[in-house]
Structures are given as C-alpha cells and as structure tokens.
PDB file of N, CA and C in Angstrom:
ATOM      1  N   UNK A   1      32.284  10.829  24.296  1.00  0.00           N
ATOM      2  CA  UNK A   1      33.022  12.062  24.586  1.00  0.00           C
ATOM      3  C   UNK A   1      34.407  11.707  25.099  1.00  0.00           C
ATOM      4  N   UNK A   2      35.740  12.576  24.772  1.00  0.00           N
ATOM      5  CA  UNK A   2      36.909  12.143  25.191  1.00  0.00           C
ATOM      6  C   UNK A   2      36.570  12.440  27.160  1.00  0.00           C
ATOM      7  N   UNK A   3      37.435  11.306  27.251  1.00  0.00           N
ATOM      8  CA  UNK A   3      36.956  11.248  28.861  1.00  0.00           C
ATOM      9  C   UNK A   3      38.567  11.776  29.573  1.00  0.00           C
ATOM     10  N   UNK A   4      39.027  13.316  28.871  1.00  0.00           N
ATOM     11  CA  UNK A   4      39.994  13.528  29.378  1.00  0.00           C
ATOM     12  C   UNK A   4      39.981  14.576  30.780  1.00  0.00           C
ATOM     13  N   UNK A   5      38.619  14.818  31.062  1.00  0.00           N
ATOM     14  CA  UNK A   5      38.649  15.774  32.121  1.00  0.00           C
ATOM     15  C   UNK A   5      38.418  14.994  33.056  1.00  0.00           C
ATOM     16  N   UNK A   6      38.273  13.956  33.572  1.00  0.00           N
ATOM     17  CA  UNK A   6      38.704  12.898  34.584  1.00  0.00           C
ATOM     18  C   UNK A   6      39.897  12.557  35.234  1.00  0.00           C
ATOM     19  N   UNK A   7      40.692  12.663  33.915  1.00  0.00           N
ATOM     20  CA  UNK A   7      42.436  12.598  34.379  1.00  0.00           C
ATOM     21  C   UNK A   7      42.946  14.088  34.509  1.00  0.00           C
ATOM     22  N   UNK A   8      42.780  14.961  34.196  1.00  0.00           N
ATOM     23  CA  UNK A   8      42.844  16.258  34.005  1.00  0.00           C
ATOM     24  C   UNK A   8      43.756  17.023  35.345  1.00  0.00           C
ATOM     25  N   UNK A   9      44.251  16.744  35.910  1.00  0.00           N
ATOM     26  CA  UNK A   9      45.028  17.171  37.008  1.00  0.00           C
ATOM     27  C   UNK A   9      45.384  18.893  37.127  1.00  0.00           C
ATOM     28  N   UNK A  10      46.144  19.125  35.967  1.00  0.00           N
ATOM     29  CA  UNK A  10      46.519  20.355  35.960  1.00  0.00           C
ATOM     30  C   UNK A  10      45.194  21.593  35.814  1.00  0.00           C
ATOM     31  N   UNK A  11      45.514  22.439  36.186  1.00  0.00           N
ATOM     32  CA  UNK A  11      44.488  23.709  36.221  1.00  0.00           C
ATOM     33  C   UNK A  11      44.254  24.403  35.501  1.00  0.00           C
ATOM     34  N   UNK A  12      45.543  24.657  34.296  1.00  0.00           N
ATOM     35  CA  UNK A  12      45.543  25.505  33.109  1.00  0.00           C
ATOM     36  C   UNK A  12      44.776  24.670  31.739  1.00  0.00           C
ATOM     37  N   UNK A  13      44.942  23.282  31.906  1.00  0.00           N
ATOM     38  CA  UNK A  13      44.429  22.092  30.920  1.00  0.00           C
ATOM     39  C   UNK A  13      43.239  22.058  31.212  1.00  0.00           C
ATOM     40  N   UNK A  14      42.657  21.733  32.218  1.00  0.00           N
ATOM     41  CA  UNK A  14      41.442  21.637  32.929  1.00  0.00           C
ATOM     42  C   UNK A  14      40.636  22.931  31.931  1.00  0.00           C
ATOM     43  N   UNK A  15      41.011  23.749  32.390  1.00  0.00           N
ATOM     44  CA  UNK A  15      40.394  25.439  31.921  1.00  0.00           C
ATOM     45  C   UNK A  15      40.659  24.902  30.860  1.00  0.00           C
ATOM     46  N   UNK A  16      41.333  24.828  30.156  1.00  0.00           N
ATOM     47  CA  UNK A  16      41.250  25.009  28.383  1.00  0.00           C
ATOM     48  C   UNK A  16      40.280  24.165  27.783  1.00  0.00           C
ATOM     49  N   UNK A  17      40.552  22.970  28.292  1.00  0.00           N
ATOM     50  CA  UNK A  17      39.431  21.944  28.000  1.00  0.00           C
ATOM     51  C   UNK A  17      37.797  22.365  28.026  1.00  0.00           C
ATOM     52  N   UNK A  18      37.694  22.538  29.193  1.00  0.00           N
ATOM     53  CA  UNK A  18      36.375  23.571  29.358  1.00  0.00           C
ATOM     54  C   UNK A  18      35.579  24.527  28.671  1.00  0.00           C
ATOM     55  N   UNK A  19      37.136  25.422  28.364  1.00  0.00           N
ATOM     56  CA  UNK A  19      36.745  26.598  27.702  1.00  0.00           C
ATOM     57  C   UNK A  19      36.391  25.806  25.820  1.00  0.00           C
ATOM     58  N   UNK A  20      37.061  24.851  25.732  1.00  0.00           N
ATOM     59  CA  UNK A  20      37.399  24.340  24.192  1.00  0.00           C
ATOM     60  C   UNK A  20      35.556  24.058  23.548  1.00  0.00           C
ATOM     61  N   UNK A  21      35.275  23.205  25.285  1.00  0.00           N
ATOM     62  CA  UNK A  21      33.972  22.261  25.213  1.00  0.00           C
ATOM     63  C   UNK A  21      32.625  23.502  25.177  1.00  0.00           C
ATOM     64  N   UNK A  22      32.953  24.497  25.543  1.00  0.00           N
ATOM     65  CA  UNK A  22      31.966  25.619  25.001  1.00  0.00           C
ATOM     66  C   UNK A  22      32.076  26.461  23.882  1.00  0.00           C
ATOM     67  N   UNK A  23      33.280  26.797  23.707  1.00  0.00           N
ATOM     68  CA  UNK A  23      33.388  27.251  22.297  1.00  0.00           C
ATOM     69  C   UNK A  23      34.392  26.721  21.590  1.00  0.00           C
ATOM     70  N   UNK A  24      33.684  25.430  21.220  1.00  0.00           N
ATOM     71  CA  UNK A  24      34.428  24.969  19.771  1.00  0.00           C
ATOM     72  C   UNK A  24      33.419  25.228  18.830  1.00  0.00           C
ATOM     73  N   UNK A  25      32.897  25.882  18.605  1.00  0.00           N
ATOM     74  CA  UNK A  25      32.382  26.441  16.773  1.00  0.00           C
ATOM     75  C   UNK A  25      33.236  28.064  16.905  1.00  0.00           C
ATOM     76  N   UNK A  26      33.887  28.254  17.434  1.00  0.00           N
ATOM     77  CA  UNK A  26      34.901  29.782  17.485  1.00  0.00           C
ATOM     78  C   UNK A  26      36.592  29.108  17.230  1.00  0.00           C
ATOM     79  N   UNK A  27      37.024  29.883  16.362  1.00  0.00           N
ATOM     80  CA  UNK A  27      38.221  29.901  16.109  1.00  0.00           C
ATOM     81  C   UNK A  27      38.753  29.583  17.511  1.00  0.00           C
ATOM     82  N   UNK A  28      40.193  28.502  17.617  1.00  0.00           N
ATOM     83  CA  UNK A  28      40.545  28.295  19.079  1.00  0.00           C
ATOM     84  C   UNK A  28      41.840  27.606  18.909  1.00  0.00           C
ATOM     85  N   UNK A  29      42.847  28.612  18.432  1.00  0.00           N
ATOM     86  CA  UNK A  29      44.323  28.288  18.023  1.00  0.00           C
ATOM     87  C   UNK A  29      45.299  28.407  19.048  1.00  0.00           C
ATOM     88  N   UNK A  30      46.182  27.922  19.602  1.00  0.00           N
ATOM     89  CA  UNK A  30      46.839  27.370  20.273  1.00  0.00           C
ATOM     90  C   UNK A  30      47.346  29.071  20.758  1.00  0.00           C
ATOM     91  N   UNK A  31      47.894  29.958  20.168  1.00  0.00           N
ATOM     92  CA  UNK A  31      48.097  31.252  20.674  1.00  0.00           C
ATOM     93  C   UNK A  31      46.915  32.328  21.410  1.00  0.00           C
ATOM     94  N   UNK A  32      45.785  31.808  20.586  1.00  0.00           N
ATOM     95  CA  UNK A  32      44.686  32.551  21.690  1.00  0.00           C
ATOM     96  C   UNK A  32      44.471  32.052  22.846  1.00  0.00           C
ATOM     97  N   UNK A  33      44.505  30.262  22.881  1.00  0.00           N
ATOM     98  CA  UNK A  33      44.349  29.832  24.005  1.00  0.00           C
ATOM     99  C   UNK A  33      45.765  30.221  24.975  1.00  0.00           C
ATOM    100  N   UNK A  34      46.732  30.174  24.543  1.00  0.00           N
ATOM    101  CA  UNK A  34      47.953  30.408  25.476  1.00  0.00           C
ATOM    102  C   UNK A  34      47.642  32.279  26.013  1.00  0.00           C
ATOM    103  N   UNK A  35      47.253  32.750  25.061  1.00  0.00           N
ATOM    104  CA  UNK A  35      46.620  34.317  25.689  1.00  0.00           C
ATOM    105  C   UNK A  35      45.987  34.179  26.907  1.00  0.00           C
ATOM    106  N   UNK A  36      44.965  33.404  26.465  1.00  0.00           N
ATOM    107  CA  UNK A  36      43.646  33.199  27.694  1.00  0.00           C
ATOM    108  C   UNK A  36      44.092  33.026  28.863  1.00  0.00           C
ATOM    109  N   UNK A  37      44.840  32.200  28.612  1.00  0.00           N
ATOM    110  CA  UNK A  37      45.301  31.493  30.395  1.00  0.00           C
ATOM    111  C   UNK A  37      46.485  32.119  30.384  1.00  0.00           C
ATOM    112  N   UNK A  38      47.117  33.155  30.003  1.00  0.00           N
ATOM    113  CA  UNK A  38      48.358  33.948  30.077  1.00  0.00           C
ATOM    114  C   UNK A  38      49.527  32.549  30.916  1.00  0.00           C
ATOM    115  N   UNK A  39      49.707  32.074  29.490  1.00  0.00           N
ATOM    116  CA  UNK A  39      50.865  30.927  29.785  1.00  0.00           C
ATOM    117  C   UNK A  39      51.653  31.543  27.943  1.00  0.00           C
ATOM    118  N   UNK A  40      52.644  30.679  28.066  1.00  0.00           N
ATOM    119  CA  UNK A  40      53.841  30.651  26.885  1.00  0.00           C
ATOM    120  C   UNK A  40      53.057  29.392  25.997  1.00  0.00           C
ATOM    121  N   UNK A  41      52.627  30.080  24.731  1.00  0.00           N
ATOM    122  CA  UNK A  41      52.361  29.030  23.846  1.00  0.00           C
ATOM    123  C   UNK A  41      53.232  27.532  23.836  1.00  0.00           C
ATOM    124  N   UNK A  42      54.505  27.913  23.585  1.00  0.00           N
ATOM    125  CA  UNK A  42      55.282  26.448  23.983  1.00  0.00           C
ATOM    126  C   UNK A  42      54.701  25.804  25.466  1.00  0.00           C
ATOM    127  N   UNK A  43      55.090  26.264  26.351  1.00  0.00           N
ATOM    128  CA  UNK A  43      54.651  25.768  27.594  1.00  0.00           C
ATOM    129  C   UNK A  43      53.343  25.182  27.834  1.00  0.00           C
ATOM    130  N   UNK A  44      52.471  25.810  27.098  1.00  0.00           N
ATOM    131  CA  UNK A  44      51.006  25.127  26.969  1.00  0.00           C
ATOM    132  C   UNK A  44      50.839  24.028  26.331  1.00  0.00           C
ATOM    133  N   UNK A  45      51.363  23.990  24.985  1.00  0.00           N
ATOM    134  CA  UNK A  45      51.554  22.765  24.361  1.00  0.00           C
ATOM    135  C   UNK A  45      52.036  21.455  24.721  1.00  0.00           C
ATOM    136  N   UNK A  46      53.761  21.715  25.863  1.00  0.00           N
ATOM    137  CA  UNK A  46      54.040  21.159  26.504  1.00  0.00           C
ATOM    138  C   UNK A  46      52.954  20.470  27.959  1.00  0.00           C
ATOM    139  N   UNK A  47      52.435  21.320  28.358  1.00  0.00           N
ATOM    140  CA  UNK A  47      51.823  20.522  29.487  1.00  0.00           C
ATOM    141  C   UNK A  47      50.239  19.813  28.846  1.00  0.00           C
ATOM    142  N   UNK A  48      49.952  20.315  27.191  1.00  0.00           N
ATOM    143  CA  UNK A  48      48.589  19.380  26.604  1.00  0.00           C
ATOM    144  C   UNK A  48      49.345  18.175  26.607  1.00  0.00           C
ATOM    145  N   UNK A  49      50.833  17.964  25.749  1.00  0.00           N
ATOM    146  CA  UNK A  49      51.180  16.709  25.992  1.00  0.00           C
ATOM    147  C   UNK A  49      51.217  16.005  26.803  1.00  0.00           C
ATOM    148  N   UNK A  50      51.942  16.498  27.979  1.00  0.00           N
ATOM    149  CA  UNK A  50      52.093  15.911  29.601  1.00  0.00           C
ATOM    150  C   UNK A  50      50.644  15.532  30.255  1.00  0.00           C
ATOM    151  N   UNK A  51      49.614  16.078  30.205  1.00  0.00           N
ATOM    152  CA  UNK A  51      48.377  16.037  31.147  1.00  0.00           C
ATOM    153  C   UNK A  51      47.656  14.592  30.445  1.00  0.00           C
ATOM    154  N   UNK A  52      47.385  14.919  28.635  1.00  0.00           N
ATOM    155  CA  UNK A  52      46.145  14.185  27.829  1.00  0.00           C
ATOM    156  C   UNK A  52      46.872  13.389  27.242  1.00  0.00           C
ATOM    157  N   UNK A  53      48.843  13.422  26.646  1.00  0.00           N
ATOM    158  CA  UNK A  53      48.972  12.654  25.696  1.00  0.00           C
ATOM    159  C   UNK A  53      48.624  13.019  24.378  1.00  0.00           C
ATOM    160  N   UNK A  54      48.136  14.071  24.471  1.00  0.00           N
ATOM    161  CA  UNK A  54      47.716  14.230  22.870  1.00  0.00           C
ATOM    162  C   UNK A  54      48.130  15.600  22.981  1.00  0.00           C
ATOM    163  N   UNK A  55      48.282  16.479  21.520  1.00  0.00           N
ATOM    164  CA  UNK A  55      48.479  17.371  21.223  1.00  0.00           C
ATOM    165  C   UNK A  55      47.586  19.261  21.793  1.00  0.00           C
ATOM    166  N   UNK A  56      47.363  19.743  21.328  1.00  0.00           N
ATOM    167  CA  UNK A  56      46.111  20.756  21.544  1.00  0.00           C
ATOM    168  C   UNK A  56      45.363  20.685  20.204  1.00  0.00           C
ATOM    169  N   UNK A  57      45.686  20.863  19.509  1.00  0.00           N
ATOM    170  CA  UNK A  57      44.693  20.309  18.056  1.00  0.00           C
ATOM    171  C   UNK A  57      44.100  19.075  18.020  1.00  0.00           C
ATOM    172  N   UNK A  58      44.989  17.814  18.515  1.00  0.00           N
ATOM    173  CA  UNK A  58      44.066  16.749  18.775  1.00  0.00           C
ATOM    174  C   UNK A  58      42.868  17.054  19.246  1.00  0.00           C
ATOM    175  N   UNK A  59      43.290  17.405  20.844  1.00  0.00           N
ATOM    176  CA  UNK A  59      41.682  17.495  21.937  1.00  0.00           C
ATOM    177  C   UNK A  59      40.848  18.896  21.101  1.00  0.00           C
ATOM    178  N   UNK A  60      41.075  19.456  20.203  1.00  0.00           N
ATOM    179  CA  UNK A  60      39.826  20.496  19.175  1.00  0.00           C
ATOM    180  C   UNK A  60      39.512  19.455  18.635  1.00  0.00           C
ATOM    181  N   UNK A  61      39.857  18.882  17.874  1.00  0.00           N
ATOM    182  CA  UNK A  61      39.723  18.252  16.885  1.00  0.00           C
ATOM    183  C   UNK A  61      38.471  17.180  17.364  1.00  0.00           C
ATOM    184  N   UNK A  62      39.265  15.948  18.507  1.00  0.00           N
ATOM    185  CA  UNK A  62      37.891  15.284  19.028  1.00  0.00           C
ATOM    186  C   UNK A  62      36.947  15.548  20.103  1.00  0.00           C
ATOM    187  N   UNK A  63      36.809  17.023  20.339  1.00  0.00           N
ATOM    188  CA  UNK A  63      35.658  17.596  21.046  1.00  0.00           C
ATOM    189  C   UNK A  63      34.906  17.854  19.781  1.00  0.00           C
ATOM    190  N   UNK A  64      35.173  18.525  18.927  1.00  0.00           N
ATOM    191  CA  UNK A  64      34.539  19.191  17.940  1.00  0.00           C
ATOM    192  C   UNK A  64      33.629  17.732  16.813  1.00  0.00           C
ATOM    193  N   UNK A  65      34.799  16.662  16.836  1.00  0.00           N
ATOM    194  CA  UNK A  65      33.977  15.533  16.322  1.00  0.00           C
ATOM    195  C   UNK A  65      32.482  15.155  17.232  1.00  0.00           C
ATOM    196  N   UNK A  66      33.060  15.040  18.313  1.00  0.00           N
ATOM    197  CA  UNK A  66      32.040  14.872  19.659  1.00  0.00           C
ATOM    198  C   UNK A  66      30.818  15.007  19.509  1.00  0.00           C
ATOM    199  N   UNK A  67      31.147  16.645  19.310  1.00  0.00           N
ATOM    200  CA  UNK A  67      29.548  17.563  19.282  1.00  0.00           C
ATOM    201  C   UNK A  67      29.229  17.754  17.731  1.00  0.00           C
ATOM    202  N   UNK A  68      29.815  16.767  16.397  1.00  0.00           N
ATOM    203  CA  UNK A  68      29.507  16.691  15.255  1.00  0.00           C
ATOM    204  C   UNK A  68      28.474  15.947  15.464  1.00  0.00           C
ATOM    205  N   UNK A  69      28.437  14.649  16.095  1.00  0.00           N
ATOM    206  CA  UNK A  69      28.137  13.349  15.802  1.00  0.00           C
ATOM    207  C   UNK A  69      26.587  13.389  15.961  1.00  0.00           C
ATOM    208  N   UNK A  70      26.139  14.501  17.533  1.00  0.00           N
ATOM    209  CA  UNK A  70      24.893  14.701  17.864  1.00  0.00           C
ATOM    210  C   UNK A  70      24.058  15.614  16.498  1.00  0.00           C
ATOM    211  N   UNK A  71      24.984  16.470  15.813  1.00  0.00           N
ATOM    212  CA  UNK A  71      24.025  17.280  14.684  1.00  0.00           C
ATOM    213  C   UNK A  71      24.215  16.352  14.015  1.00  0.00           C
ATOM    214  N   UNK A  72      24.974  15.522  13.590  1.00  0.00           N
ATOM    215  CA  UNK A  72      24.477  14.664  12.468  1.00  0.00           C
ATOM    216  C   UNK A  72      23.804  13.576  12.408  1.00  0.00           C
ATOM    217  N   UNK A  73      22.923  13.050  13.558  1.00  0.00           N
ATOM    218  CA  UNK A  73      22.224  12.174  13.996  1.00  0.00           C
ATOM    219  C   UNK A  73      21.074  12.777  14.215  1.00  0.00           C
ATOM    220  N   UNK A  74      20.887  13.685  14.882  1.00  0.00           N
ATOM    221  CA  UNK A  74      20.210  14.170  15.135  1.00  0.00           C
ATOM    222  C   UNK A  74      19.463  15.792  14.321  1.00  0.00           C
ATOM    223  N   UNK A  75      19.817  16.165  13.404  1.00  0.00           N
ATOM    224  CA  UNK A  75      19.479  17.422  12.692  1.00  0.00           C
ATOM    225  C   UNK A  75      19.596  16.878  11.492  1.00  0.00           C
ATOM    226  N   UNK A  76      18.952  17.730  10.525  1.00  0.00           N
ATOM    227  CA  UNK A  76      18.880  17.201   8.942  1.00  0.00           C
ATOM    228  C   UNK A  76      19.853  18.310   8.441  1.00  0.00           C
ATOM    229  N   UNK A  77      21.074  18.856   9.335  1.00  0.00           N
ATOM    230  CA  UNK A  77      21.603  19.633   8.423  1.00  0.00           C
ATOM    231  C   UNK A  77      22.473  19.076   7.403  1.00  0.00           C
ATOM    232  N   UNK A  78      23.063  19.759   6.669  1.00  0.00           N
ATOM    233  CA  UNK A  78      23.878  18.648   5.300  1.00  0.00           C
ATOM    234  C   UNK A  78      25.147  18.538   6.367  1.00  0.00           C
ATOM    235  N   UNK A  79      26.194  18.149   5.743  1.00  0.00           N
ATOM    236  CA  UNK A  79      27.381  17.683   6.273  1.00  0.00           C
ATOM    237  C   UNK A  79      28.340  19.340   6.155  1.00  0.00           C
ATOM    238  N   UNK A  80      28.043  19.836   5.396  1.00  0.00           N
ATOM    239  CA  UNK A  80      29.208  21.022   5.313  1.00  0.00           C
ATOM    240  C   UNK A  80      28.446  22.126   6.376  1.00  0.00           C
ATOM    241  N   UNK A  81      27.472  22.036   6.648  1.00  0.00           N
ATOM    242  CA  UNK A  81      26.296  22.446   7.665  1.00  0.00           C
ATOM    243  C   UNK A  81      26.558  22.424   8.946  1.00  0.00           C
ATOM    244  N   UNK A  82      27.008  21.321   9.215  1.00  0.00           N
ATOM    245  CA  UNK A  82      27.298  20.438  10.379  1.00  0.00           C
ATOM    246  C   UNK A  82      28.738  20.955  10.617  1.00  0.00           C
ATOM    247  N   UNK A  83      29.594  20.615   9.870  1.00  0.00           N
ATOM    248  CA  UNK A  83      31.232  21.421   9.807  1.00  0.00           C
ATOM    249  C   UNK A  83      30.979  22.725  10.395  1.00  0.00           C
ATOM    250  N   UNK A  84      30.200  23.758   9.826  1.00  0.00           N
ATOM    251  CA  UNK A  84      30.492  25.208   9.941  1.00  0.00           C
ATOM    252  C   UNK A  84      29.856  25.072  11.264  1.00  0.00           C
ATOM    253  N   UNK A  85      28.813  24.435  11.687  1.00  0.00           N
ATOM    254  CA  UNK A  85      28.849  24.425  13.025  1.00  0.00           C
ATOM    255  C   UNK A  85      29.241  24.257  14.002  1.00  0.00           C
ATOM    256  N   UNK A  86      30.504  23.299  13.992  1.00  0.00           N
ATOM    257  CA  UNK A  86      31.519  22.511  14.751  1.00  0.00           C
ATOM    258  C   UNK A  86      32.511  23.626  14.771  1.00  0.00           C
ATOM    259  N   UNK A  87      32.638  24.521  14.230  1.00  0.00           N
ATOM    260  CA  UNK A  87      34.309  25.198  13.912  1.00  0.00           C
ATOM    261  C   UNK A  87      35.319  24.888  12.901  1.00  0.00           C
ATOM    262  N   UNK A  88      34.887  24.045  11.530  1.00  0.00           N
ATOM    263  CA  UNK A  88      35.408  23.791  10.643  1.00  0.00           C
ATOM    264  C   UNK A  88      35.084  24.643   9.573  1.00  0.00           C
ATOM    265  N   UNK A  89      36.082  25.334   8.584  1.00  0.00           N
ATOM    266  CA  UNK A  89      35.394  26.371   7.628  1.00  0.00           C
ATOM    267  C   UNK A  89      36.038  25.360   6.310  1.00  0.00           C
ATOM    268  N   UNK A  90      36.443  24.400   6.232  1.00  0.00           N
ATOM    269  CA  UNK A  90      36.083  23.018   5.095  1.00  0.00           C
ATOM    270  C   UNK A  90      36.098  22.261   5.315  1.00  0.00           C
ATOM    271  N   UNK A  91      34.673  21.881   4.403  1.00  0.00           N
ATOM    272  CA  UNK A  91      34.083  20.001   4.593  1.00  0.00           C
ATOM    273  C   UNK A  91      35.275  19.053   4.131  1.00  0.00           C
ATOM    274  N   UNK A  92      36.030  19.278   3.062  1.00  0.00           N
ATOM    275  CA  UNK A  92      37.221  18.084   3.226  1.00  0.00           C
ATOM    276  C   UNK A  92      37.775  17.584   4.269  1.00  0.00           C
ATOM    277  N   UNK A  93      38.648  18.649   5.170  1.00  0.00           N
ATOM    278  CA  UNK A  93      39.085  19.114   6.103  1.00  0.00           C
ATOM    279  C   UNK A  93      38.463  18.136   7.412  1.00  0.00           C
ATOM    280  N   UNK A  94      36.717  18.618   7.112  1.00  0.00           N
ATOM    281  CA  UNK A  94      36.306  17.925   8.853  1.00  0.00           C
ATOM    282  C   UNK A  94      36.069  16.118   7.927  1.00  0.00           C
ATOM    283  N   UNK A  95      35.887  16.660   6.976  1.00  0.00           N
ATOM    284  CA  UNK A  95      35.541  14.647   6.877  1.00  0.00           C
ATOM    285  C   UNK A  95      36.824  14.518   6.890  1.00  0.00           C
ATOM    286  N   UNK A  96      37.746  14.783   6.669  1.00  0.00           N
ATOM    287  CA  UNK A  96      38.927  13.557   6.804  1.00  0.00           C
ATOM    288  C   UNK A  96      39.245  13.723   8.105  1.00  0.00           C
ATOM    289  N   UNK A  97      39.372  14.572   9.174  1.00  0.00           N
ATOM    290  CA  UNK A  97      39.076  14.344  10.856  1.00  0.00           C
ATOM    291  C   UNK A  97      38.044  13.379  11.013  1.00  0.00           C
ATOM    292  N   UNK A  98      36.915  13.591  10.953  1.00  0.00           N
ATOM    293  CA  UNK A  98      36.135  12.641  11.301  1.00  0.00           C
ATOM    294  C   UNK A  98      36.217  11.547  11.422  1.00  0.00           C
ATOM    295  N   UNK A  99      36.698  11.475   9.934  1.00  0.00           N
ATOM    296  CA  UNK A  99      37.413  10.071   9.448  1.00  0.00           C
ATOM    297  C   UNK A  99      38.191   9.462  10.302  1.00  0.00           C
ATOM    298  N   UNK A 100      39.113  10.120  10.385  1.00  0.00           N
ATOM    299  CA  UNK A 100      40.168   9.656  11.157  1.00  0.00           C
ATOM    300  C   UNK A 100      40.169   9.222  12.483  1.00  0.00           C
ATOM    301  N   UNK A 101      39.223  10.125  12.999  1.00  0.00           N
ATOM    302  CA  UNK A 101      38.526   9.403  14.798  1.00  0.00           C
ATOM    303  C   UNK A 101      37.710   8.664  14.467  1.00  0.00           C
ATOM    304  N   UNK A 102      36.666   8.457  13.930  1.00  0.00           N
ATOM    305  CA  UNK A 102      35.844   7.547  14.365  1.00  0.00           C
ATOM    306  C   UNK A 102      36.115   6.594  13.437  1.00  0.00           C
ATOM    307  N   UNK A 103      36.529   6.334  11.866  1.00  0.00           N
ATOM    308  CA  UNK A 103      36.887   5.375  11.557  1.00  0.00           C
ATOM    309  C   UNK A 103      35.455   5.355  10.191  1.00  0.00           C
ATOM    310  N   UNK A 104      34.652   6.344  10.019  1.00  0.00           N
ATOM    311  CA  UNK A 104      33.574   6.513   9.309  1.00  0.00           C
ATOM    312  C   UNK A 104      33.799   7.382   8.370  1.00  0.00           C
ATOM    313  N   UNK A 105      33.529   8.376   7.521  1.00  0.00           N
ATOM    314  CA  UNK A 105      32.812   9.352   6.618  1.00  0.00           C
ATOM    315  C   UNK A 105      31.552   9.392   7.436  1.00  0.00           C
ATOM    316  N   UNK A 106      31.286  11.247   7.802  1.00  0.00           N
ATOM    317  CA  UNK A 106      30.270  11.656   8.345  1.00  0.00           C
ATOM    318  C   UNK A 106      28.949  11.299   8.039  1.00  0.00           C
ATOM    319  N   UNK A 107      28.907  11.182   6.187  1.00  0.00           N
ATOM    320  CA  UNK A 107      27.664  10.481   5.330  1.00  0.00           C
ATOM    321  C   UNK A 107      27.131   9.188   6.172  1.00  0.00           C
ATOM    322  N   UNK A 108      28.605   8.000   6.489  1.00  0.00           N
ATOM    323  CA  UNK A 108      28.393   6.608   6.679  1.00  0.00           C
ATOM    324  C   UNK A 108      27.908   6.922   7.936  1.00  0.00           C
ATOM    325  N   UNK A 109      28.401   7.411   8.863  1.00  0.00           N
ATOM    326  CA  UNK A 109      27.940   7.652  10.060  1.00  0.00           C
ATOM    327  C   UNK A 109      26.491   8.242  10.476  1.00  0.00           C
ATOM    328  N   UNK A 110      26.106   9.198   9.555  1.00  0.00           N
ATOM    329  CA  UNK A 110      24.562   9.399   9.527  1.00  0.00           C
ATOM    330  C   UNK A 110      23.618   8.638   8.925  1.00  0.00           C
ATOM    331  N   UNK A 111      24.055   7.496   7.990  1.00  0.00           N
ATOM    332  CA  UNK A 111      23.687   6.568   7.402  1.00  0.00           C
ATOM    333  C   UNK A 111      23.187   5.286   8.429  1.00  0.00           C
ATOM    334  N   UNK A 112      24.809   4.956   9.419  1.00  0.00           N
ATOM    335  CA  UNK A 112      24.691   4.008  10.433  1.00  0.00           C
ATOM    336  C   UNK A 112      24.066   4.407  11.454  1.00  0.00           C
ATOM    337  N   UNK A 113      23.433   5.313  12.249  1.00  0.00           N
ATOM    338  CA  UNK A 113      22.883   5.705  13.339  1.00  0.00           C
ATOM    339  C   UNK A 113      21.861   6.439  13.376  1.00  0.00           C
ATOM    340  N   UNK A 114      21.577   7.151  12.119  1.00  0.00           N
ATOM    341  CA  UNK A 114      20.244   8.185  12.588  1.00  0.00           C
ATOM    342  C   UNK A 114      18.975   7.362  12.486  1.00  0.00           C
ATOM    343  N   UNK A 115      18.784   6.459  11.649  1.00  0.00           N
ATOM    344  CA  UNK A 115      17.693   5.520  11.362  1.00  0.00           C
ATOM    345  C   UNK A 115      17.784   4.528  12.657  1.00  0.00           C
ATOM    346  N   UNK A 116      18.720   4.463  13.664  1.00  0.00           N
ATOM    347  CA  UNK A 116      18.427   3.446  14.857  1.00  0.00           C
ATOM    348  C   UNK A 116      17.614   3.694  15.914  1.00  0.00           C
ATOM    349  N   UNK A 117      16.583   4.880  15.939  1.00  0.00           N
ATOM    350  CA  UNK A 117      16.145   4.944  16.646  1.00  0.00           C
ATOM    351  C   UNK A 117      15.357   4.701  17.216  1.00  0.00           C
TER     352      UNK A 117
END
C-alpha cells in the first residue's frame, strides 16, 4: 500500500486520501474532490504535489492498483471484472496503469501470486 498517510501532514490531503481509500470504485476527479473539501481545484493539486510528490491522479491511480492486486489474487473475477471494480471503466486503460506501477500485466501478476499460497 502507498505509505503516504504517514508523511501526510496537511489536513485537506490527509482527508482526501482517506476519502480516495474508501471510495475508489466511485468516480473521484480532481474537481469533485476540490468540492469536497471546499478548496480551489488548482490549490488542491498544488498542495497533492507539495505533501506526496505525486500528482492527484497518481495517488487514484496507486490506491486503486492497491486494492486491484487483493481481487486479483484473491477472487476468480476476470481482469476487466476486477477494473470495474477498482473504478476503471477500461481494461486497456487499468492494465497499462497497472503496468506501469507494478511493473506486471494484471494476467502476469495473477499468474505470479495467486498459486503461492
């Protein structure tokens, strides 16, 4: 799991993070979240950079891988299965995220770990 709520200082990041880590299978675009916490979309963006270093789509992006990794190890759902559950509405889309964090295809990854048990 990204271990960014450890460093997490600020209060509005903190909350978003939180809020991200319960509902990421819900739409969660940078203007609803700036709604939520009644901040300035720019300004929010600005302090995701400042707090995590990473963007606000980044930290969706690898929470949502996060809580991929357990359905796909753990559930026999297919892979586009697994996407719509995460908050992805295309499988290209989350495999090439996936990809991109962990360094796998979701297939290879259920391939390398679900049989280790």
């Amino acid at each position: 799991m990204i271990d960014t709520n450890n460093r997490i200082r600020n209060f509005h990041i903190r909350k978003a993070v939180d809020y991200i880590e319960n509902n990421y299978s819900e739409p969660l675009s940078l203007d609803d979240m700036a709604k939520y916490l009644n901040l300035n979309k720019s300004y929010l963006s600005h302090l995701f950079k400042k707090e995590t270093a990473k963007t606000y789509s980044q930290i969706v992006n690898e929470i949502r891988i996060e809580k991929s990794k357990d359905l796909i190890i753990n559930t026999n759902l297919s892979i586009l299965e697994v996407a719509l559950s995460v908050g992805y509405n295309n499988q290209n889309y989350f495999n090439m995220v996936f990809k991109k964090i962990t360094g796998i295809t979701p297939l290879n990854y259920r391939n390398q770990f679900a049989y280790k048990k």
